[in-house]
Protein backbone atom coordinates (compact mmCIF):
# COMPACT_ATOMS: atom_id res chain seq x y z
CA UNK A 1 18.04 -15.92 19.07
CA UNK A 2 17.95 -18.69 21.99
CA UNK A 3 20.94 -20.24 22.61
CA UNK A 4 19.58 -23.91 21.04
CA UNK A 5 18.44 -22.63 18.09
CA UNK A 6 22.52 -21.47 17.62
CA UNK A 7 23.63 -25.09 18.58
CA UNK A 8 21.16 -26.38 16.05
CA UNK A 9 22.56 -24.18 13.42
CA UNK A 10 26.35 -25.14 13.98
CA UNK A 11 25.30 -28.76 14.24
CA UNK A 12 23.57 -28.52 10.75
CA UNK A 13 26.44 -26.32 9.48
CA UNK A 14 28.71 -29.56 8.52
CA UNK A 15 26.08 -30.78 6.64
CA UNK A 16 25.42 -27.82 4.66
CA UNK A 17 29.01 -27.42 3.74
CA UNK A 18 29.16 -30.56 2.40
CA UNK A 19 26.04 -30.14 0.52
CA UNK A 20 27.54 -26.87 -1.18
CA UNK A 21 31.01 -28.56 -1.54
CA UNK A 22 29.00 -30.15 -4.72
CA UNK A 23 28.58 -27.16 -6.60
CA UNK A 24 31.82 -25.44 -5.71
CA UNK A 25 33.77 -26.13 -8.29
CA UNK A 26 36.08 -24.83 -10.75
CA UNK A 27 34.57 -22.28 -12.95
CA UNK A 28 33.93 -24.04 -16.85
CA UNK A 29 34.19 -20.87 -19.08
CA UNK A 30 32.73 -20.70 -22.17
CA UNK A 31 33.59 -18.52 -25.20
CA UNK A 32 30.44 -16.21 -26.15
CA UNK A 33 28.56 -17.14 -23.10
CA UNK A 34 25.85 -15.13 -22.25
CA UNK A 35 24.85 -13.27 -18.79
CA UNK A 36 21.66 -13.21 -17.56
CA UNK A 37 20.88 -10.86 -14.08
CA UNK A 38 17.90 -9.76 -12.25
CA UNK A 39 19.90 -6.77 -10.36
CA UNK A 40 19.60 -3.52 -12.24
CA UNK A 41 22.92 -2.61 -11.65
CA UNK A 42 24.71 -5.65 -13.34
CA UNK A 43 25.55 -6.29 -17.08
CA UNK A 44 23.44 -8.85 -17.15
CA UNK A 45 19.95 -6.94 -16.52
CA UNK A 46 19.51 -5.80 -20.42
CA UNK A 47 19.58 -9.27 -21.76
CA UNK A 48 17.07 -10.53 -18.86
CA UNK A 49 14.57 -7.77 -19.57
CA UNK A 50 14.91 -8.68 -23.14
CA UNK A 51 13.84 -12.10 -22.59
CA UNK A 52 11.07 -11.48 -19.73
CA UNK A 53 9.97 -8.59 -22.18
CA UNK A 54 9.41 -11.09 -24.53
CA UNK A 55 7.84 -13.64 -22.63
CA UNK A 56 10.47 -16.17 -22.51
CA UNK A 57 11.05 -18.95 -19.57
CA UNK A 58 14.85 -18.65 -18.34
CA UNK A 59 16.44 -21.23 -16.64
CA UNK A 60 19.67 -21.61 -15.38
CA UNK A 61 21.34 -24.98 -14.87
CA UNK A 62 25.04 -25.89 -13.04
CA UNK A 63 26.20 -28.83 -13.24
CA UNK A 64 23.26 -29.81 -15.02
CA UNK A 65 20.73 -29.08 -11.93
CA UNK A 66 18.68 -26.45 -12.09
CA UNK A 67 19.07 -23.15 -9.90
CA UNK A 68 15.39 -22.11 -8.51
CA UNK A 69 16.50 -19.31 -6.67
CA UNK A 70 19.09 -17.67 -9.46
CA UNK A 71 20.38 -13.77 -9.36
CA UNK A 72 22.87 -14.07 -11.95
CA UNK A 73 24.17 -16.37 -14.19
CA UNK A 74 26.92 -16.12 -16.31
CA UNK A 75 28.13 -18.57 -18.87
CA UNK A 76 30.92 -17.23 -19.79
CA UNK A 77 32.49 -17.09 -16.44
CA UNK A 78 31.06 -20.13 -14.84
CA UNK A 79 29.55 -18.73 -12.13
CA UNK A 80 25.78 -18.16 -10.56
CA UNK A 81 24.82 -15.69 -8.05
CA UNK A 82 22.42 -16.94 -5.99
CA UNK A 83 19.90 -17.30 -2.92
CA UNK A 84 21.34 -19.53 0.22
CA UNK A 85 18.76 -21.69 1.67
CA UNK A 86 18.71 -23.09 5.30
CA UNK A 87 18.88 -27.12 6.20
CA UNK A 88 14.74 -26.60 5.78
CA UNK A 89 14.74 -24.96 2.45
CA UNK A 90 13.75 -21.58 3.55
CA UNK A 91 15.53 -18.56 1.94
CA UNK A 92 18.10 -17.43 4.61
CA UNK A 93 18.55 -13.55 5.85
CA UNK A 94 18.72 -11.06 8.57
CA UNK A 95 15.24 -9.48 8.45
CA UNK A 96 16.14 -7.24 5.98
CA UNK A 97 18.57 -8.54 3.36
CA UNK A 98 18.57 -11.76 1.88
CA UNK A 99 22.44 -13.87 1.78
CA UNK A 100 23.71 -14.96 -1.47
CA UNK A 101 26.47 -17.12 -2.55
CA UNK A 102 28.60 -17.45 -5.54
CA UNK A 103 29.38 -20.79 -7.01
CA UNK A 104 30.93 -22.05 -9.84
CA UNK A 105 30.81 -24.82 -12.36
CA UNK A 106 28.89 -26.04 -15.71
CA UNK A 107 26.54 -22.90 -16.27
CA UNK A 108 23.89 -23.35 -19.11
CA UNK A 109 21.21 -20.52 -19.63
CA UNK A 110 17.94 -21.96 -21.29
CA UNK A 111 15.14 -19.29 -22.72
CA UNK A 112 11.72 -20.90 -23.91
């Protein structure tokens, strides 16, 4: 990576903080929440097969604004798993593996 493009990412990196300081709140658990995950490995994956199985639309809201790029949600915990974006809205990785971040907050799982 040239050495401008690095000072361009830690001058943006303020700015991105306080854009994620938004959503990083305290956890609002609910009782009988459900979890919804597109990793095979989480407890989450059944439910989400269910529902694409059956043609449903899922979306996941926190805070009340919805989460395009969404792993996991969880509504019982609070807390969405999901893609990190750069300052120009692309997905962010290493050229191999994409970076996620947890956040937590108001989670609300809509199927349509």
């Amino acid at each position: 990576m040239k050495r401008r493009s690095l000072l361009g990412l830690f001058a943006t990196a303020p700015a991105m903080a306080a854009a994620a300081s938004k959503v990083m709140a305290e956890p609002v658990k609910k009782a009988g929440g459900r979890r919804l995950s597109c990793k095979d490995d989480d407890a989450g994956y059944r439910e989400y097969c269910m529902a694409r199985g059956d043609g449903q639309t899922i979306k996941v809201f926190l805070n009340g604004e919805e989460q395009k790029e969404c792993i996991t949600a969880d509504e019982s915990e609070g807390m969405v798993v999901r893609l990190v974006k750069t300052a120009k809205g692309n997905i962010a990785h290493d050229g191999g593996n994409l970076l996620e971040e947890t956040v937590y907050g108001d989670v609300s799982i809509v199927l349509s």
